[in-house]
Protein backbone atom coordinates (compact mmCIF):
# COMPACT_ATOMS: atom_id res chain seq x y z
CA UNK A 1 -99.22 -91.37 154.90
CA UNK A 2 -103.11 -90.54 154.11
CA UNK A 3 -103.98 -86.90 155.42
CA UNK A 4 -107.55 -85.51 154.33
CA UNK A 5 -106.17 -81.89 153.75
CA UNK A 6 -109.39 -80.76 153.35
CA UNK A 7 -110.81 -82.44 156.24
CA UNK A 8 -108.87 -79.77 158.34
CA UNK A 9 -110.29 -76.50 156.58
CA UNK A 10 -113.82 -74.89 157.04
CA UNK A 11 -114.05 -72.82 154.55
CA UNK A 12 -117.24 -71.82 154.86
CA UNK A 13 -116.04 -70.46 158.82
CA UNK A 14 -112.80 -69.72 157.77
CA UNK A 15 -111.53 -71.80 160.23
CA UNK A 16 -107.90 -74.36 160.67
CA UNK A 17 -108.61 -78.05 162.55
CA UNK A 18 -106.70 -77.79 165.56
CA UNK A 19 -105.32 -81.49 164.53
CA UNK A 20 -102.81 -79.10 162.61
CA UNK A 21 -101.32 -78.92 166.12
CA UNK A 22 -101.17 -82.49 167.46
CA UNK A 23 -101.55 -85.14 164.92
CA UNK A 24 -97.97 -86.99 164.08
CA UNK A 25 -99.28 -87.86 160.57
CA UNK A 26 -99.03 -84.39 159.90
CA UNK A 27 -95.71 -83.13 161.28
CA UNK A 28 -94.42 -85.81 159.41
CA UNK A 29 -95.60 -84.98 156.28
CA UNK A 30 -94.86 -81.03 157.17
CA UNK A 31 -91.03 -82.32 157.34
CA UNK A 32 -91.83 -83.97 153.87
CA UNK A 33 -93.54 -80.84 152.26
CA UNK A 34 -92.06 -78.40 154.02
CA UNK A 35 -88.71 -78.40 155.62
CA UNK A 36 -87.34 -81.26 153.21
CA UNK A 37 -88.03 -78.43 150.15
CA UNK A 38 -88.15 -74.67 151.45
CA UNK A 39 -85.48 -72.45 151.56
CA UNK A 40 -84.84 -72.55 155.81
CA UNK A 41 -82.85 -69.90 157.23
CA UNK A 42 -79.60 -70.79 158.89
CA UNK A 43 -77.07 -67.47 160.37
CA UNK A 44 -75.88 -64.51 159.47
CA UNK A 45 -72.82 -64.17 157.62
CA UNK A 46 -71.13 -61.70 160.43
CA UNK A 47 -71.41 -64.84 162.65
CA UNK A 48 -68.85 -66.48 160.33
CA UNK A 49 -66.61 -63.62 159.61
CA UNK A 50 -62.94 -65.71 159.48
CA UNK A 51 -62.14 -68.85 157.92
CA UNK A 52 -62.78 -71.78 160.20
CA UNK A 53 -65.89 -70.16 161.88
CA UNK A 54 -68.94 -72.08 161.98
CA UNK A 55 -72.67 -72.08 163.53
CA UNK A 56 -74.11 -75.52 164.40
CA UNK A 57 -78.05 -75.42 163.73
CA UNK A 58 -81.00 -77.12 161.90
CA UNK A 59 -83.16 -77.58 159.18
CA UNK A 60 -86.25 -79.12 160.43
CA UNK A 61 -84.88 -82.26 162.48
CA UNK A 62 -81.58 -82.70 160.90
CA UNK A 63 -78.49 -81.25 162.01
CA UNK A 64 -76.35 -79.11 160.03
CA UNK A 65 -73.44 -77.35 160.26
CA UNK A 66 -72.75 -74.01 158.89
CA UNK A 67 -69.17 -72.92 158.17
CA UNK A 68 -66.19 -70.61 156.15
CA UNK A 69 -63.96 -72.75 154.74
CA UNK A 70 -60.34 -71.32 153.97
CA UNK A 71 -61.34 -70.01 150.40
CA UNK A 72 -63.74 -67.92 152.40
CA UNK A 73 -67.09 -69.52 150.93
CA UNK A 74 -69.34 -70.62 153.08
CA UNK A 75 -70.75 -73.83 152.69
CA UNK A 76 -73.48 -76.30 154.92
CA UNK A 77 -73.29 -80.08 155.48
CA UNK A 78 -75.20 -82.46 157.66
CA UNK A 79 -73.23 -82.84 160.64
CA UNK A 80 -73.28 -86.17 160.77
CA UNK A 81 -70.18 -88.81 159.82
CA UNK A 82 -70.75 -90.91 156.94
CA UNK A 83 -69.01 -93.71 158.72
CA UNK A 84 -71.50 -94.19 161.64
CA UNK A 85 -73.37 -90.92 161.33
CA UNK A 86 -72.29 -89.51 164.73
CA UNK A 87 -72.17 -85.60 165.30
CA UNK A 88 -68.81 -84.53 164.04
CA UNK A 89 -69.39 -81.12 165.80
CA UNK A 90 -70.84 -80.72 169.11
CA UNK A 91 -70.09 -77.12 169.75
CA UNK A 92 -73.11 -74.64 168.77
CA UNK A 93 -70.74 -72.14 167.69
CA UNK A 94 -66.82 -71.50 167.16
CA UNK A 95 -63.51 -71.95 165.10
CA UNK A 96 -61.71 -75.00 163.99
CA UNK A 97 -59.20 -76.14 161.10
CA UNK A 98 -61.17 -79.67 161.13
CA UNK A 99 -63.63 -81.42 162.50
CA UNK A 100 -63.59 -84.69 163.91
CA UNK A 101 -65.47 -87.37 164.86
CA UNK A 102 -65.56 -89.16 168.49
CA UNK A 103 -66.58 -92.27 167.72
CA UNK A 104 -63.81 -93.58 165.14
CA UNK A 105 -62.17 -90.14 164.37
CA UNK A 106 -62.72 -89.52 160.76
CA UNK A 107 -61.91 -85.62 160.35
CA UNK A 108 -62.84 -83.49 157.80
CA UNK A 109 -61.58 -80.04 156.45
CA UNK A 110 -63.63 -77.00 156.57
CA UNK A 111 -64.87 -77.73 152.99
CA UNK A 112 -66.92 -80.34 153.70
CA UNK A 113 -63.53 -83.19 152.86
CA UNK A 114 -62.35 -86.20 154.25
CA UNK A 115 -59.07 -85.68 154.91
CA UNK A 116 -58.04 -88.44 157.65
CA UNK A 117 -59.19 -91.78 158.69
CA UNK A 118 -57.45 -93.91 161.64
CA UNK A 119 -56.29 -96.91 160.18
CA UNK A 120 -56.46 -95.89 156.98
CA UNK A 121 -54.01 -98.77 155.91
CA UNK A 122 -54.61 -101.41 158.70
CA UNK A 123 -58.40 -101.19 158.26
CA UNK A 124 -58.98 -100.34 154.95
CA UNK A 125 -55.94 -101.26 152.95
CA UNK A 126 -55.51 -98.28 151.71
CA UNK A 127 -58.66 -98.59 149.29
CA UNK A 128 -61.36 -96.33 150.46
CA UNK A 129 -61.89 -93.63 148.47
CA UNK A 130 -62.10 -90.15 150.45
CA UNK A 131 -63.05 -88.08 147.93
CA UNK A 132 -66.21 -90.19 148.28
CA UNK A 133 -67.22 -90.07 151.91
CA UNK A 134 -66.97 -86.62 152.65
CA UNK A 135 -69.70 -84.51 154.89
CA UNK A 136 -72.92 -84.61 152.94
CA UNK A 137 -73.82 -80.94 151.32
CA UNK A 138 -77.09 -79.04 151.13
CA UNK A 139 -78.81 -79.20 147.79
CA UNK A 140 -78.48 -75.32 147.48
CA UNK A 141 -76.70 -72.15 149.78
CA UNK A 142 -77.53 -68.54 149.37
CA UNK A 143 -77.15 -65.17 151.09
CA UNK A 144 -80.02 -62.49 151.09
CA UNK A 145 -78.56 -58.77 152.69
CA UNK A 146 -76.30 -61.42 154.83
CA UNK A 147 -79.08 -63.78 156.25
CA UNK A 148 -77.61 -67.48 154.69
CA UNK A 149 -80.30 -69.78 153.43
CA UNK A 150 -80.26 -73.63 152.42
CA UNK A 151 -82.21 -76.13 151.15
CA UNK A 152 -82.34 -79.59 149.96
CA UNK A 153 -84.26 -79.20 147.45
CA UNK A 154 -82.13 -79.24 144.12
CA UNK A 155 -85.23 -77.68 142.35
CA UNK A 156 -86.16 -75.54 144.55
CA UNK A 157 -86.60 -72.43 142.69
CA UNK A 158 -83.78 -69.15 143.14
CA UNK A 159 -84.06 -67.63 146.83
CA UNK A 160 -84.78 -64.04 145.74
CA UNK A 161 -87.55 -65.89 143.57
CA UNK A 162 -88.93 -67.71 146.89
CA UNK A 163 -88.53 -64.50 149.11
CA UNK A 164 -90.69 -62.84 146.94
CA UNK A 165 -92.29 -59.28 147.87
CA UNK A 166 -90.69 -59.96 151.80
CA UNK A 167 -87.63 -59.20 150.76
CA UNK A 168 -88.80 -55.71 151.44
CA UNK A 169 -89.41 -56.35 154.82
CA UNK A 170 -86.26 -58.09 155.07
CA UNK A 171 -84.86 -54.91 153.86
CA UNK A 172 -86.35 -52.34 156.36
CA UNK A 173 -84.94 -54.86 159.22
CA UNK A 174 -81.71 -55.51 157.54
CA UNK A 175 -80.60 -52.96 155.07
CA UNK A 176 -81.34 -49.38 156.99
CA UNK A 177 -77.88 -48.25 157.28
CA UNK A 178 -74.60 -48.06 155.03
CA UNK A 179 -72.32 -51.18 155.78
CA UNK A 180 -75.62 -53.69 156.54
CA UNK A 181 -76.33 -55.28 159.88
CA UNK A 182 -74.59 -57.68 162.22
CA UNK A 183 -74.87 -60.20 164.61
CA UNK A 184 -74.06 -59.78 168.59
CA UNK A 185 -72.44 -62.73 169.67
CA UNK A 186 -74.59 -64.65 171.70
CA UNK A 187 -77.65 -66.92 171.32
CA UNK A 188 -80.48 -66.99 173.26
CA UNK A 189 -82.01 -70.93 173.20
CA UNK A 190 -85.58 -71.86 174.40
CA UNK A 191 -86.97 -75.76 174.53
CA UNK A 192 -90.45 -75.68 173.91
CA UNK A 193 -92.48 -78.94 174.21
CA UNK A 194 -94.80 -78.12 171.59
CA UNK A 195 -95.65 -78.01 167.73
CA UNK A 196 -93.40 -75.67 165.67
CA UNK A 197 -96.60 -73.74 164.38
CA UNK A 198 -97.24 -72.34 167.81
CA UNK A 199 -93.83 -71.02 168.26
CA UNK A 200 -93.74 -69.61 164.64
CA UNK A 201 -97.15 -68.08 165.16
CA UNK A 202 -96.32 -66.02 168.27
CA UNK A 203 -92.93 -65.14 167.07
CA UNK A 204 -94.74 -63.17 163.78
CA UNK A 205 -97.54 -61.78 165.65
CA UNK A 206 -96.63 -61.30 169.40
């Protein structure tokens, strides 16, 4: 994938090549650079506050699915199956003991386990391994004043490290009052057709 970066900055005007906007060269390698190794924000930890709860959302185009398991941790996957890589949660929000998949019904636990497979004898003689093919982790989970982050980066460097000097932002917004913040229920959704700059631009400025 050849992009020019410097072909898109004047610096002399201090301008940005609105090809930042439209070009599919570049999203692509902006889900390379950028959501394949940042720390991407995924709930709030009062949006998971039993075992069982979970929050389905994403980090750049990939699916993932956020939830407690019954030690209480809470943990991320890729919600897809590693049989046929179907969604093995459809719901954008709730409880469950397991999760399981529609297409050939391989569940899994709320840590992330394979812990049933149709057929398991019949089909497989008994010799697939499930402590193999469960759901597919994050590289690295971590809380900041309850927001939950992930990435799949393995070297990404520490969250409070990446966060840097916003964590005092973060901190008027989230830390203002003894006990922390917390999450109404609800989710308000909007489908944009449009690059995910513009969206992040008006969101921090208007």
């Amino acid at each position: 994938m050849a992009v020019d970066v410097k072909s898109l900055v004047d610096a002399d005007r201090g301008l940005i090549s609105r090809r930042i906007f439209v070009e599919a060269e570049i999203y692509e390698r902006e889900l390379e650079r950028i959501f394949a190794r940042c720390w991407l924000f995924l709930a709030h930890e009062s949006q998971l506050p039993r075992p069982g709860d979970f929050f389905s959302t994403y980090m750049g185009e990939d699916p993932v699915l956020v939830v407690r398991d019954n030690q209480g941790k809470v943990n991320a996957f890729l919600n897809t199956c590693r049989h046929r890589g179907n969604r093995v949660c459809r719901a954008d929000a709730g409880s469950a003991s397991a999760f399981t998949c529609s297409y050939h019904g391989w569940t899994y636990d709320t840590a992330g386990r394979l812990i049933a497979v149709p057929n398991f004898e019949d089909a497989y003689f008994g010799e697939l391994d499930r402590a193999e093919w469960g759901l597919i982790p994050v590289a690295r989970i971590d809380q900041y004043k309850g927001l939950i982050f992930a990435t799949f980066d393995p070297a990404a460097p520490p969250l409070g490290e990446y966060l840097g000097e916003m964590t005092w932002y973060l901190d008027i917004l989230l830390d203002r009052r003894e006990g922390g913040t917390e999450v109404i229920a609800g989710v308000h959704k909007w489908v944009m057709p449009c690059n995910w700059k513009f969206a992040a631009d008006n969101f921090q400025g208007d």
